[in-house]
N, C-alpha and C. Protein backbone atom coordinates (compact mmCIF):
# COMPACT_ATOMS: atom_id res chain seq x y z
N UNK A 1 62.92 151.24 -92.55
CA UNK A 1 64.20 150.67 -92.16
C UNK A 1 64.05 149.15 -92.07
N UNK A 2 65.11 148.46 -92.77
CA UNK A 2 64.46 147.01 -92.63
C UNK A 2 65.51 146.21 -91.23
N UNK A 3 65.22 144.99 -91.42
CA UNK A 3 65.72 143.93 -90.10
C UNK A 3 67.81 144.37 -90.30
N UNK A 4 67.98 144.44 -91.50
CA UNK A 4 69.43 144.61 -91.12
C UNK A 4 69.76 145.48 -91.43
N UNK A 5 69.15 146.54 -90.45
CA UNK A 5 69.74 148.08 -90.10
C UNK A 5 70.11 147.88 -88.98
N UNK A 6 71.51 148.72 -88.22
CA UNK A 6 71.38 148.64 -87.20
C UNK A 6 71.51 150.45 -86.65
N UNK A 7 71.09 150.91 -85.77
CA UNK A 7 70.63 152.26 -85.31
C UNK A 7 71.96 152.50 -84.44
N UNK A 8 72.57 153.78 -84.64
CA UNK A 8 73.95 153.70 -83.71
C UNK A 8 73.78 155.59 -83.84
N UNK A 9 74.33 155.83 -82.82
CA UNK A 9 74.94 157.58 -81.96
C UNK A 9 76.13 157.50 -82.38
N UNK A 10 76.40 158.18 -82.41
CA UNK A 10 77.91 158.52 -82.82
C UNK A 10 78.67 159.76 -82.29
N UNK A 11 79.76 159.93 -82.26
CA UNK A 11 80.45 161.34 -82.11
C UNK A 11 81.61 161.98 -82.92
N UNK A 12 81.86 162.66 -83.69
CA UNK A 12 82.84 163.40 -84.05
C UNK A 12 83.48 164.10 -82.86
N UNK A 13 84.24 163.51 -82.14
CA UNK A 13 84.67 164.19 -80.86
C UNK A 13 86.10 165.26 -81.59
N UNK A 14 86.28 166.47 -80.78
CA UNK A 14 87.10 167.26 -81.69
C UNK A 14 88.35 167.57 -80.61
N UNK A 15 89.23 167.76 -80.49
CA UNK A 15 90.46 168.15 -79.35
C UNK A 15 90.06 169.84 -79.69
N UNK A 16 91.30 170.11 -78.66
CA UNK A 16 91.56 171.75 -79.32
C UNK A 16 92.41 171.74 -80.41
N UNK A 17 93.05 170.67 -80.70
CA UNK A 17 93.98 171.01 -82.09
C UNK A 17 93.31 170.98 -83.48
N UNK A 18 91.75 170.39 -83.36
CA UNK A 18 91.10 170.18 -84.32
C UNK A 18 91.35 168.66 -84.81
N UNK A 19 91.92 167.73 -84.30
CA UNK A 19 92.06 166.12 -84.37
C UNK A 19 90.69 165.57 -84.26
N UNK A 20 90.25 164.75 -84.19
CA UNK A 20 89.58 163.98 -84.38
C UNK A 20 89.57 163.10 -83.60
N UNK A 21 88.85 161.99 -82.48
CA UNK A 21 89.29 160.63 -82.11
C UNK A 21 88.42 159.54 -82.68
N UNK A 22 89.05 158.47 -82.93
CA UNK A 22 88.44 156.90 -83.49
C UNK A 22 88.82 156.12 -82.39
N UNK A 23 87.88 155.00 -82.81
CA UNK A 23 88.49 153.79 -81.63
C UNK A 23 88.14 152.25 -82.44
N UNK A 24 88.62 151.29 -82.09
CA UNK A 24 88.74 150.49 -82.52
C UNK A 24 88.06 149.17 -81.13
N UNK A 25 87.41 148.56 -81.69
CA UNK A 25 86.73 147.74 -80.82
C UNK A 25 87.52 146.27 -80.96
N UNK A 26 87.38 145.92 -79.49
CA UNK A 26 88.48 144.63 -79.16
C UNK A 26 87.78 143.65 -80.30
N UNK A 27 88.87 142.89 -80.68
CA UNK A 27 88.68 142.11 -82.28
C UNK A 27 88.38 142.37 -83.03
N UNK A 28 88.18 143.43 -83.83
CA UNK A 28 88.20 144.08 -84.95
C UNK A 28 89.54 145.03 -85.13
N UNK A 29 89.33 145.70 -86.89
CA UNK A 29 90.20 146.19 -87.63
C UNK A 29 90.18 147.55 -87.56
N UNK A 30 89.15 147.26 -88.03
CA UNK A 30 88.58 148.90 -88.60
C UNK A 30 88.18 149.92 -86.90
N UNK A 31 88.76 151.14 -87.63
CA UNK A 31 88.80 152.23 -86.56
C UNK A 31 87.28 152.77 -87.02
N UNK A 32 86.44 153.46 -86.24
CA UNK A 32 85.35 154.50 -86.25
C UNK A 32 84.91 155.15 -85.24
N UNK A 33 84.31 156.04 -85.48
CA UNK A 33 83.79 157.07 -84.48
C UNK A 33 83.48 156.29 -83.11
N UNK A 34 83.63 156.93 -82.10
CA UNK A 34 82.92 156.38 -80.58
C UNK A 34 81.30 156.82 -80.95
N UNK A 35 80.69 155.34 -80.13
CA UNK A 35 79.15 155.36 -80.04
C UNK A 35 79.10 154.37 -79.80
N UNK A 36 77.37 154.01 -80.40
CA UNK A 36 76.73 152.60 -80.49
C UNK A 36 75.42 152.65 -80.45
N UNK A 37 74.87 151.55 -79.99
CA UNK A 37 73.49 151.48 -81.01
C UNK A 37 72.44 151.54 -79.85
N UNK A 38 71.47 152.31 -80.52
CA UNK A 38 70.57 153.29 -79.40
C UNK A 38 69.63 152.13 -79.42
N UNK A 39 69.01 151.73 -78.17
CA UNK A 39 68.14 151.13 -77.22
C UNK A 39 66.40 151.24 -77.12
N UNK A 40 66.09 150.60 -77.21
CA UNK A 40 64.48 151.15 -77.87
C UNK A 40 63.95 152.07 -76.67
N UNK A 41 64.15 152.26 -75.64
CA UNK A 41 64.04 153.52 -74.64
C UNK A 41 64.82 154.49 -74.74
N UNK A 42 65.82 154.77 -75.98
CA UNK A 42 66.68 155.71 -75.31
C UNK A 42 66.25 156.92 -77.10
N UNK A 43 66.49 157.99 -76.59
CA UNK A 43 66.60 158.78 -78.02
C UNK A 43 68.27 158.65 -78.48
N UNK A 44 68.66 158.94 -79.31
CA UNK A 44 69.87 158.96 -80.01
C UNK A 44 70.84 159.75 -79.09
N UNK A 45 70.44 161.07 -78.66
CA UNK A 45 71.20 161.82 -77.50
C UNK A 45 71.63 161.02 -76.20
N UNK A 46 70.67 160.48 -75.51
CA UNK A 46 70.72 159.67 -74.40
C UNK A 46 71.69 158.70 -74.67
N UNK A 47 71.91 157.69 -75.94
CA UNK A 47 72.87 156.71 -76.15
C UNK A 47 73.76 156.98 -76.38
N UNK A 48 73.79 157.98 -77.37
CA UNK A 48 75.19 158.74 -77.69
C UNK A 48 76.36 159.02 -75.93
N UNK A 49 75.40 159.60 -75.10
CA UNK A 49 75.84 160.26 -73.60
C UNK A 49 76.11 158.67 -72.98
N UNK A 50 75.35 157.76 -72.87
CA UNK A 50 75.97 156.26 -72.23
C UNK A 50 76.82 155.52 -72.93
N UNK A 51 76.91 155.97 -74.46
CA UNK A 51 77.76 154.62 -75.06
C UNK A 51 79.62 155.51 -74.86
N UNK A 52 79.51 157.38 -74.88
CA UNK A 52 80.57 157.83 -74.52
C UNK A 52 81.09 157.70 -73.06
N UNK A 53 79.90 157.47 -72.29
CA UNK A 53 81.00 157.14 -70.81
C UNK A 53 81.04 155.84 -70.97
N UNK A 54 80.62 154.85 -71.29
CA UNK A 54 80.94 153.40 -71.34
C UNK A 54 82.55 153.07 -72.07
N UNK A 55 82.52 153.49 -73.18
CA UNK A 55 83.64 153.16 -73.98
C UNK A 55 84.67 154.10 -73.51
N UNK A 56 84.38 154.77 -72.86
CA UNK A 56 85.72 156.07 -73.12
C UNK A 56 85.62 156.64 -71.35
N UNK A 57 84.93 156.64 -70.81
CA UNK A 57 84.99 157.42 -69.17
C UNK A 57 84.58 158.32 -69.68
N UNK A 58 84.05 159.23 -70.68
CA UNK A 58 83.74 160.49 -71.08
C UNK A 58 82.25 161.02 -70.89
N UNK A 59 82.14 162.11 -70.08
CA UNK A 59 81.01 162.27 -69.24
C UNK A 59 80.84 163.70 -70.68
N UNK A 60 79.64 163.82 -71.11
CA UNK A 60 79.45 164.83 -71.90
C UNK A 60 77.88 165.91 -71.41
N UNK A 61 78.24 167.12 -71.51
CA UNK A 61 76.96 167.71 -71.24
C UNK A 61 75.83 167.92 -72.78
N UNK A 62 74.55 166.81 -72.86
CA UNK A 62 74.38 166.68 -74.66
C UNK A 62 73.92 167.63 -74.87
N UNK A 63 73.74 168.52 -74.17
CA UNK A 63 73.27 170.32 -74.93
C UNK A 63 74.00 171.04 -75.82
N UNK A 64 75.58 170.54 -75.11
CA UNK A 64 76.85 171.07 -76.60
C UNK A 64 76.80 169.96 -77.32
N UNK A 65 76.29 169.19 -77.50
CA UNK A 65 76.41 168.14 -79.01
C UNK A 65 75.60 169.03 -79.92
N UNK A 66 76.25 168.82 -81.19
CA UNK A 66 75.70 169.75 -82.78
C UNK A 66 75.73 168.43 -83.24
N UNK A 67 74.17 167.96 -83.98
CA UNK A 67 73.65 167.37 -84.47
C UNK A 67 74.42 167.41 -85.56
N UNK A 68 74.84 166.33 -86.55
CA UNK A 68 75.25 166.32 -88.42
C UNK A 68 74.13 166.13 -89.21
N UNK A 69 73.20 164.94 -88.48
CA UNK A 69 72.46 164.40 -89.86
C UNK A 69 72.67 163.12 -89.51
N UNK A 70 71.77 162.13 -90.62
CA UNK A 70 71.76 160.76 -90.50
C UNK A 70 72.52 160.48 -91.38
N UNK A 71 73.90 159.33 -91.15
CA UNK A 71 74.02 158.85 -92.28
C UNK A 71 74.43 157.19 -92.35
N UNK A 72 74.25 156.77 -93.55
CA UNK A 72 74.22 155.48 -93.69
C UNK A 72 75.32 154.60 -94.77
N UNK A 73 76.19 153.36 -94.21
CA UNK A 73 76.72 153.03 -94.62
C UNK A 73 76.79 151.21 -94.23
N UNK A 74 77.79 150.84 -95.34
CA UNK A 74 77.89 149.01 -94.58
C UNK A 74 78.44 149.40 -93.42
N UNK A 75 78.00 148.36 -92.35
CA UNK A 75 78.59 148.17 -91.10
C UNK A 75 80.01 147.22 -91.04
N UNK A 76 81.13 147.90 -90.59
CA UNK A 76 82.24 147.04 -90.32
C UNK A 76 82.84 145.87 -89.65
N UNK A 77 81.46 145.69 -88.94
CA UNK A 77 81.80 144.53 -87.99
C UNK A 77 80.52 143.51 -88.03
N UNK A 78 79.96 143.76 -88.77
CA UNK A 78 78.71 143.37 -89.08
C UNK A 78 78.39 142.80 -90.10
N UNK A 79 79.00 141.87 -91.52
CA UNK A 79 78.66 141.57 -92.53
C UNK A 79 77.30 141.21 -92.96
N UNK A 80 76.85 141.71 -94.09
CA UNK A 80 75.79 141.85 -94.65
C UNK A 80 74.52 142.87 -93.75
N UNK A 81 74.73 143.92 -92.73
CA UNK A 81 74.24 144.57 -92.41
C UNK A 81 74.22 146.16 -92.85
N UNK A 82 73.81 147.28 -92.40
CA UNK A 82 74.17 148.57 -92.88
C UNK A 82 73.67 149.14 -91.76
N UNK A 83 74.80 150.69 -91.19
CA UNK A 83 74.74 151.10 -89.91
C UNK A 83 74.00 152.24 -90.59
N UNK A 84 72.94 152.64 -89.78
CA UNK A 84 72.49 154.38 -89.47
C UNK A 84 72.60 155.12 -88.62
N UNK A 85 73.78 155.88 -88.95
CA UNK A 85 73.92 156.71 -87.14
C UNK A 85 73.26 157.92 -86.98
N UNK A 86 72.88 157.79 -86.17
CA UNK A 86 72.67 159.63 -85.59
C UNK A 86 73.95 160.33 -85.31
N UNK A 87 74.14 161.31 -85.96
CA UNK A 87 75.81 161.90 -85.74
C UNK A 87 75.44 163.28 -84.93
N UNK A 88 76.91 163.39 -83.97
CA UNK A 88 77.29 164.32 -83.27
C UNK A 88 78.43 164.82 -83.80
N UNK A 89 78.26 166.12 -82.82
CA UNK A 89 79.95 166.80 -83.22
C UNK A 89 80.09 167.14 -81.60
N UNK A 90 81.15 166.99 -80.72
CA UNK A 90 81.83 167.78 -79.62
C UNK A 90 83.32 168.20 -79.47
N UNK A 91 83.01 169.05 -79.17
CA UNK A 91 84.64 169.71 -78.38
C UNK A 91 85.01 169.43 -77.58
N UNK A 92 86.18 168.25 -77.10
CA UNK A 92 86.10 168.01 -75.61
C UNK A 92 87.85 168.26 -75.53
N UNK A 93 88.43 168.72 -74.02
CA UNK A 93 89.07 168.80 -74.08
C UNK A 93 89.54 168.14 -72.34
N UNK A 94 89.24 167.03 -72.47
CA UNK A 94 89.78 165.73 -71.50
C UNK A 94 90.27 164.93 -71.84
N UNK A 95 90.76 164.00 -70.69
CA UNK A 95 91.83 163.05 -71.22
C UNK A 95 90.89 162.02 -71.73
N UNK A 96 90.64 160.61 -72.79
CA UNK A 96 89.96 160.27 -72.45
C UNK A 96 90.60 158.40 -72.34
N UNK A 97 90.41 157.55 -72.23
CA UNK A 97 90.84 155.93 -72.04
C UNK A 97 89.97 154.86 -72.76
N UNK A 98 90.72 154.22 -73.24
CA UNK A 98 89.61 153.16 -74.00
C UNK A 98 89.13 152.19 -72.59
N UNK A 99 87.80 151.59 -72.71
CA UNK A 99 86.98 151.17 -71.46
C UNK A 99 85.74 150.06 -72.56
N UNK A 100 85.41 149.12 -71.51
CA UNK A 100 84.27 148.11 -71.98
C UNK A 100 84.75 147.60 -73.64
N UNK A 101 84.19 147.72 -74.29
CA UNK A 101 84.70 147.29 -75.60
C UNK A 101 85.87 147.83 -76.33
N UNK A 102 86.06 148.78 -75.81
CA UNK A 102 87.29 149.75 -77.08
C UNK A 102 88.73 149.02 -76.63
N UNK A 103 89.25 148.73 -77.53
CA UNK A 103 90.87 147.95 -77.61
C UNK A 103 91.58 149.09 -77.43
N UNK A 104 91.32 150.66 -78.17
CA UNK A 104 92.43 151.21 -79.00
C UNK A 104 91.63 152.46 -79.43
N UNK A 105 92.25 153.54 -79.07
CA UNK A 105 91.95 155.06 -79.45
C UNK A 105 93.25 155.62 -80.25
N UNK A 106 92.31 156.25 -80.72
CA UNK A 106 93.49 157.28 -81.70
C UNK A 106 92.91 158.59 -82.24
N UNK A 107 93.72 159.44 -81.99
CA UNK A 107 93.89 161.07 -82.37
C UNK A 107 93.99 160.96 -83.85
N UNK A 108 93.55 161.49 -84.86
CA UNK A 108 94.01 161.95 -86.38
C UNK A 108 93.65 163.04 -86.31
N UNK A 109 94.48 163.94 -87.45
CA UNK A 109 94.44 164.49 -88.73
C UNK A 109 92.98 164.64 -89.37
N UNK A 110 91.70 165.36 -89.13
CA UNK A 110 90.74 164.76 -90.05
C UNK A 110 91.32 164.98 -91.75
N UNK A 111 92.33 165.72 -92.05
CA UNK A 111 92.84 165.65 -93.60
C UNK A 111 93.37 164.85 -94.19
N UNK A 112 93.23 163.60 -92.98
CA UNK A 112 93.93 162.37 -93.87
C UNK A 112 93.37 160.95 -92.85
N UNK A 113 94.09 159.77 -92.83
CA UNK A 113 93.62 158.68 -92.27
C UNK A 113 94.43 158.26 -91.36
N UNK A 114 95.17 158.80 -91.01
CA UNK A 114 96.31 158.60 -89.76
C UNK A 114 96.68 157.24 -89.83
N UNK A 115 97.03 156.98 -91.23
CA UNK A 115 97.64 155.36 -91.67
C UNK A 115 96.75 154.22 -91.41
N UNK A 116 95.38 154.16 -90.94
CA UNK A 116 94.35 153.30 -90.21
C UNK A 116 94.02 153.18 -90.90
N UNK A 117 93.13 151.62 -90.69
CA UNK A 117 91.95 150.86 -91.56
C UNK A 117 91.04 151.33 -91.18
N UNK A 118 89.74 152.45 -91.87
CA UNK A 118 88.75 152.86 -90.98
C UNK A 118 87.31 152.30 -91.95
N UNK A 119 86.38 152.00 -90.68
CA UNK A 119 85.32 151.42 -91.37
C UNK A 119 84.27 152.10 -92.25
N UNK A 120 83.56 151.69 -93.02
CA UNK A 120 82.97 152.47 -94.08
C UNK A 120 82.54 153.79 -94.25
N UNK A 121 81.71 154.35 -93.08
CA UNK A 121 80.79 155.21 -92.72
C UNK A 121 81.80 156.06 -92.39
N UNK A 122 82.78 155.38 -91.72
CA UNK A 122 84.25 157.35 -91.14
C UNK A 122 85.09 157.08 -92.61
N UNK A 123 84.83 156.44 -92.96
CA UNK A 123 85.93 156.55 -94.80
C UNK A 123 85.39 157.07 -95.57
N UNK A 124 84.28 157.13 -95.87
CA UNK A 124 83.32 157.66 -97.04
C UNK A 124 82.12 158.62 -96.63
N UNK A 125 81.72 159.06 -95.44
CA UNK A 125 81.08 159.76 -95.19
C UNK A 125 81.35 160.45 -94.19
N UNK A 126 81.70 160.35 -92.80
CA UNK A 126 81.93 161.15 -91.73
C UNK A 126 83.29 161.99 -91.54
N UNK A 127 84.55 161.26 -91.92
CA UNK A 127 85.57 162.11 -92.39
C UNK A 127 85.41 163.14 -93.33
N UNK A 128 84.90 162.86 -94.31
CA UNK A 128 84.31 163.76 -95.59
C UNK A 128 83.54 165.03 -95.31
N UNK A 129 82.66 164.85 -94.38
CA UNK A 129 81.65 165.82 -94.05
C UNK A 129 82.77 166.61 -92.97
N UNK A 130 83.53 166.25 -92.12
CA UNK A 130 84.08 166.96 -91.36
C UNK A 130 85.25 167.55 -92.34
N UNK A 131 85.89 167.25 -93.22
CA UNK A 131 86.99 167.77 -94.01
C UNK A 131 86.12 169.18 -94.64
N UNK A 132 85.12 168.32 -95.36
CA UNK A 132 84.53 169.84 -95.86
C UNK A 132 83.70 170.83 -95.28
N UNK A 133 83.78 170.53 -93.75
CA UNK A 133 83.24 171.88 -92.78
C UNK A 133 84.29 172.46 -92.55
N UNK A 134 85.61 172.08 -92.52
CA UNK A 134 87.11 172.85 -92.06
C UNK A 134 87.26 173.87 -93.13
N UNK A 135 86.74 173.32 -94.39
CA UNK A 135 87.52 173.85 -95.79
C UNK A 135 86.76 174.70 -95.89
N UNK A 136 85.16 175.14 -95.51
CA UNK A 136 84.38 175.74 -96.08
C UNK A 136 84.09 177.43 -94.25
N UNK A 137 85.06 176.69 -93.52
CA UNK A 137 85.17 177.86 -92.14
C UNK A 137 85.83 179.12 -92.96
């Protein structure tokens, strides 16, 4: 992994309707998954669990997180860098509030883009992978 990687948790957080949530970080465009970038003490689980109550009040138990896989894309807020997340999937069914960095949450559709600018990695890879786990239930 070289100097401009940056290491990030992530979540596919899921409602009961099967929606999706994104969030959008104060001064930026682009919508993506809740997370952020894991801490040289922390494993990917552990950051994933602090960067969701930080941004969101969302307290998660990480035993129900289902691992995706690593995946890698340009970073959206980051020019000339590239993000690698550790991806999650949860079911949560709380309220939740944007908090610390997040401007702006939003519910979608994972079958479409809920009219949003979304950053690389939920446009081309993490939406994708979740569209074709729905299609393939």
């Amino acid at each position: 992994m070289s100097h401009s990687t940056i290491r990030i948790a992530a979540a596919v957080l899921i409602d009961k309707d099967g929606q999706t949530l994104l969030v959008r970080k104060r001064g930026t465009r682009a919508f993506m998954q809740p997370g952020g970038k894991i801490d040289a003490d922390e494993t990917p689980l552990q950051a994933l669990a602090r960067e969701l109550h930080e941004e969101l009040n969302l307290h998660i138990n990480p035993q129900e997180a289902v691992y995706l896989g690593q995946f890698s894309s340009r970073a959206a807020n980051e020019p000339g860098f590239m993000v690698q997340a550790d991806m999650y999937q949860l079911h949560i069914d709380v309220a939740v509030e944007p908090a610390a960095e997040i401007e702006e949450i939003c519910w979608i559709d994972p079958m479409g883009d809920g009219g949003l600018e979304l950053a690389p990695l939920t446009r081309e890879l993490i939406l994708p992978h979740y569209r074709a786990s729905l299609l393939s239930a």
